[in-house]
C-alpha atoms as a PDB file:
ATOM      1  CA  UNK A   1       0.000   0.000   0.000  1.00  0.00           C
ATOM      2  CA  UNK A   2       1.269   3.225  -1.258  1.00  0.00           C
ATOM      3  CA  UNK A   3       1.989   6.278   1.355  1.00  0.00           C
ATOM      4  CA  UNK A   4      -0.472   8.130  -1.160  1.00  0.00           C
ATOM      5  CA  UNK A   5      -3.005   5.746  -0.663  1.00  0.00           C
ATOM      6  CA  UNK A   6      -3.189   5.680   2.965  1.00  0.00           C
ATOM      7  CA  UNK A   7      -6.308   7.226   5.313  1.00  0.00           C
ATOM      8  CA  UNK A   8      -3.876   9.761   7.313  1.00  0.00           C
ATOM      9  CA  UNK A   9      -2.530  11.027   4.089  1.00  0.00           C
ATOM     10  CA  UNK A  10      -6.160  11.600   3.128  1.00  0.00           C
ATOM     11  CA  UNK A  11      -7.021  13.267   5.941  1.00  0.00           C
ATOM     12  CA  UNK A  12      -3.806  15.915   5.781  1.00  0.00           C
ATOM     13  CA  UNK A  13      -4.314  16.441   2.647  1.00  0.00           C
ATOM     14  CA  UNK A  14      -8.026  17.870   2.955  1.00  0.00           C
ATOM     15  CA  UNK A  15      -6.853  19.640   5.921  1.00  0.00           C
ATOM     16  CA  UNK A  16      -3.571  21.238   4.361  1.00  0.00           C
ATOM     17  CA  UNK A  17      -5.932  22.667   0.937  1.00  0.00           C
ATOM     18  CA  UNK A  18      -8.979  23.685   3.028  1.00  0.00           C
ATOM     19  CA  UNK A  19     -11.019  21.968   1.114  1.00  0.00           C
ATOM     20  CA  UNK A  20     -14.614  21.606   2.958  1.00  0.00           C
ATOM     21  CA  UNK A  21     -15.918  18.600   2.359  1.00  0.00           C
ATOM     22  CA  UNK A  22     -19.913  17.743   2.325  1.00  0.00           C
ATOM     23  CA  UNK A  23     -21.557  15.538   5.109  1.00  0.00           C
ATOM     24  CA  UNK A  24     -23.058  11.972   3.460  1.00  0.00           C
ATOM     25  CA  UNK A  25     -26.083  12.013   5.138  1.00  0.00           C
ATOM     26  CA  UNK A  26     -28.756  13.367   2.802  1.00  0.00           C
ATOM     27  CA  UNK A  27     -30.959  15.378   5.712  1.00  0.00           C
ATOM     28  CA  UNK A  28     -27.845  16.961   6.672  1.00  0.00           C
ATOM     29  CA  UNK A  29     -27.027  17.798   3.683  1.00  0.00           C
ATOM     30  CA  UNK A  30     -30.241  19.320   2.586  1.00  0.00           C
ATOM     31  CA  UNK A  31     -29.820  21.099   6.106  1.00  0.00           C
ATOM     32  CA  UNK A  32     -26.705  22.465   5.141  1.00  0.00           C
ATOM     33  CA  UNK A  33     -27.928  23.073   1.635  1.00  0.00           C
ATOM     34  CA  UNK A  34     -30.924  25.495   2.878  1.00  0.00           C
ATOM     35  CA  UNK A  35     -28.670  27.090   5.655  1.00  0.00           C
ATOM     36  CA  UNK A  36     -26.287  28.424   2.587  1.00  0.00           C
ATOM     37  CA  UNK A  37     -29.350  29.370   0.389  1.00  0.00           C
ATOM     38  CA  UNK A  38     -30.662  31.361   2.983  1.00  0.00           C
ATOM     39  CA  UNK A  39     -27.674  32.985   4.198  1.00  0.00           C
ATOM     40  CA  UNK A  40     -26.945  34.267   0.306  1.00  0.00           C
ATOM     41  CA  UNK A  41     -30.768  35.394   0.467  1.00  0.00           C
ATOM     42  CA  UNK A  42     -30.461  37.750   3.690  1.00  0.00           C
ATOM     43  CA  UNK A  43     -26.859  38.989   1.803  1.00  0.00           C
ATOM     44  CA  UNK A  44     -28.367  40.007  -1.099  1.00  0.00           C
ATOM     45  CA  UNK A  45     -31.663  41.618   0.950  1.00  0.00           C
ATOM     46  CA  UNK A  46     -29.287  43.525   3.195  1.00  0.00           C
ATOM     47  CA  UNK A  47     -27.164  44.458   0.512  1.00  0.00           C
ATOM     48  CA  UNK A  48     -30.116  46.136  -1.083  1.00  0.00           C
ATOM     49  CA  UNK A  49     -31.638  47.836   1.983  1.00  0.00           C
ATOM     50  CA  UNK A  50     -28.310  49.240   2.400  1.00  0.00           C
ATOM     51  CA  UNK A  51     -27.931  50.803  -1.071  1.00  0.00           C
ATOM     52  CA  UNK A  52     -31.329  52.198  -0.857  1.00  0.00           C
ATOM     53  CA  UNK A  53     -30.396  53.915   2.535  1.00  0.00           C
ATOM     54  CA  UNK A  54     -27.277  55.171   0.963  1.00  0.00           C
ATOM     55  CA  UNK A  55     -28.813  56.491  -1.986  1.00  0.00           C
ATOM     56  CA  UNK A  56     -31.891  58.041  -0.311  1.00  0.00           C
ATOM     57  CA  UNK A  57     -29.546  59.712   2.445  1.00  0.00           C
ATOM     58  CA  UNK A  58     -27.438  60.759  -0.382  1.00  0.00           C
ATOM     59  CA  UNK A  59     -30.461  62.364  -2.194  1.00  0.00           C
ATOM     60  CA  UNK A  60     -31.659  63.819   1.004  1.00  0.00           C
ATOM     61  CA  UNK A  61     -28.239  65.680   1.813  1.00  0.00           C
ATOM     62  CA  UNK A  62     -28.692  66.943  -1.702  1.00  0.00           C
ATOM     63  CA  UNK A  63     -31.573  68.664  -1.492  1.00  0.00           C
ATOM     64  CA  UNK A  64     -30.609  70.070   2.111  1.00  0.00           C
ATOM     65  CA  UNK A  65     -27.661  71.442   0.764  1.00  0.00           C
ATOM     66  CA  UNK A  66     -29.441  72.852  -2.197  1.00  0.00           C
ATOM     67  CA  UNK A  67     -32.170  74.007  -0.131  1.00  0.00           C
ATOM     68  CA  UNK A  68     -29.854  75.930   2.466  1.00  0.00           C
ATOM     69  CA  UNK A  69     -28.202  77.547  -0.806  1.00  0.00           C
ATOM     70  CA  UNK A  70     -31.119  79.041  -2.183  1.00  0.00           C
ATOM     71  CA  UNK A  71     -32.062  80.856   1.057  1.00  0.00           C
ATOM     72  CA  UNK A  72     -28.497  81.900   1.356  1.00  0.00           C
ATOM     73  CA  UNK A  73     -28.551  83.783  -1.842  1.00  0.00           C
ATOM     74  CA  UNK A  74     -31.977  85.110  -1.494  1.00  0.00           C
ATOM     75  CA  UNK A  75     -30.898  86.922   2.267  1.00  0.00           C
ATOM     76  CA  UNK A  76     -27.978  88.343   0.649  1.00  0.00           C
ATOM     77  CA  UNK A  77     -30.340  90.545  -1.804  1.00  0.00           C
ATOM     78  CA  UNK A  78     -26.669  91.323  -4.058  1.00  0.00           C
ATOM     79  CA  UNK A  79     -26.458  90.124  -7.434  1.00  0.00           C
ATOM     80  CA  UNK A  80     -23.468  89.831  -9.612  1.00  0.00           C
ATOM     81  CA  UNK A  81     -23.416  92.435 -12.499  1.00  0.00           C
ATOM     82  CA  UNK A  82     -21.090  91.562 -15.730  1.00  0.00           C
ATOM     83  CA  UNK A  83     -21.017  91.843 -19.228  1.00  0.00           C
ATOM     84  CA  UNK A  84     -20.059  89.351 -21.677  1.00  0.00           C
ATOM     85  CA  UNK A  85     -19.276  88.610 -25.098  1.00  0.00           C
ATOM     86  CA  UNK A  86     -20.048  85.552 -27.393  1.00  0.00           C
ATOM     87  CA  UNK A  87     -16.963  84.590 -29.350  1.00  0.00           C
ATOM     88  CA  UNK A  88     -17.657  82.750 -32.525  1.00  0.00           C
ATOM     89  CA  UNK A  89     -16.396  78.913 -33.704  1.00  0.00           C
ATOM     90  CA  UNK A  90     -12.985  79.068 -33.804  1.00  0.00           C
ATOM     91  CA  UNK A  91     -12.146  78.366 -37.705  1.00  0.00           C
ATOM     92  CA  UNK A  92      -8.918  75.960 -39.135  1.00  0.00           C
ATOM     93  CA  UNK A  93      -7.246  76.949 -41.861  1.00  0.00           C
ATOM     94  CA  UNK A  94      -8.041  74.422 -44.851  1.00  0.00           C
ATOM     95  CA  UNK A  95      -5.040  72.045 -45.731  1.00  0.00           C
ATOM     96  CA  UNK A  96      -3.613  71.190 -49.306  1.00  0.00           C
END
């Protein structure tokens, strides 16, 4: 019987790669089969709640901050005088 062959070097060998290895009893493993279904369900639920409370918090600051500008430049009564000039399309000379 070959070193390769025997139960220990079976055993270290799942140990030393990490490999996890699935129970033989069917209930168990319909058990365990549910138990990871439903953990990747509440991820994926969570992960959503979360991006909707980061994009409606996000939204909400926006509109704070908007709304505090507005009433910031309506106090201040000044406005900004200036006169400006439209400059035309800026032409290339044609090529031979």
């Amino acid at each position: 019987m070959s070193f390769f062959q025997h139960a220990l070097f079976l055993r270290l060998r799942t140990l030393a790669t990490g490999a996890p290895r699935r129970p033989r009893h069917p209930l168990l493993r319909l058990a365990l089969g549910l138990l990871g279904i439903t953990l990747l369900v509440a991820l994926v639920v969570l992960g959503v709640f979360v991006g909707a409370a980061m994009l409606t918090g996000g939204m909400l600051r926006r509109l704070w901050t908007q709304r505090g500008a507005r009433d910031s430049v309506r106090r201040r009564g000044r406005t900004l005088d200036g006169d400006y000039q439209v400059v035309g399309k800026a032409q290339l000379p044609l090529a031979r």
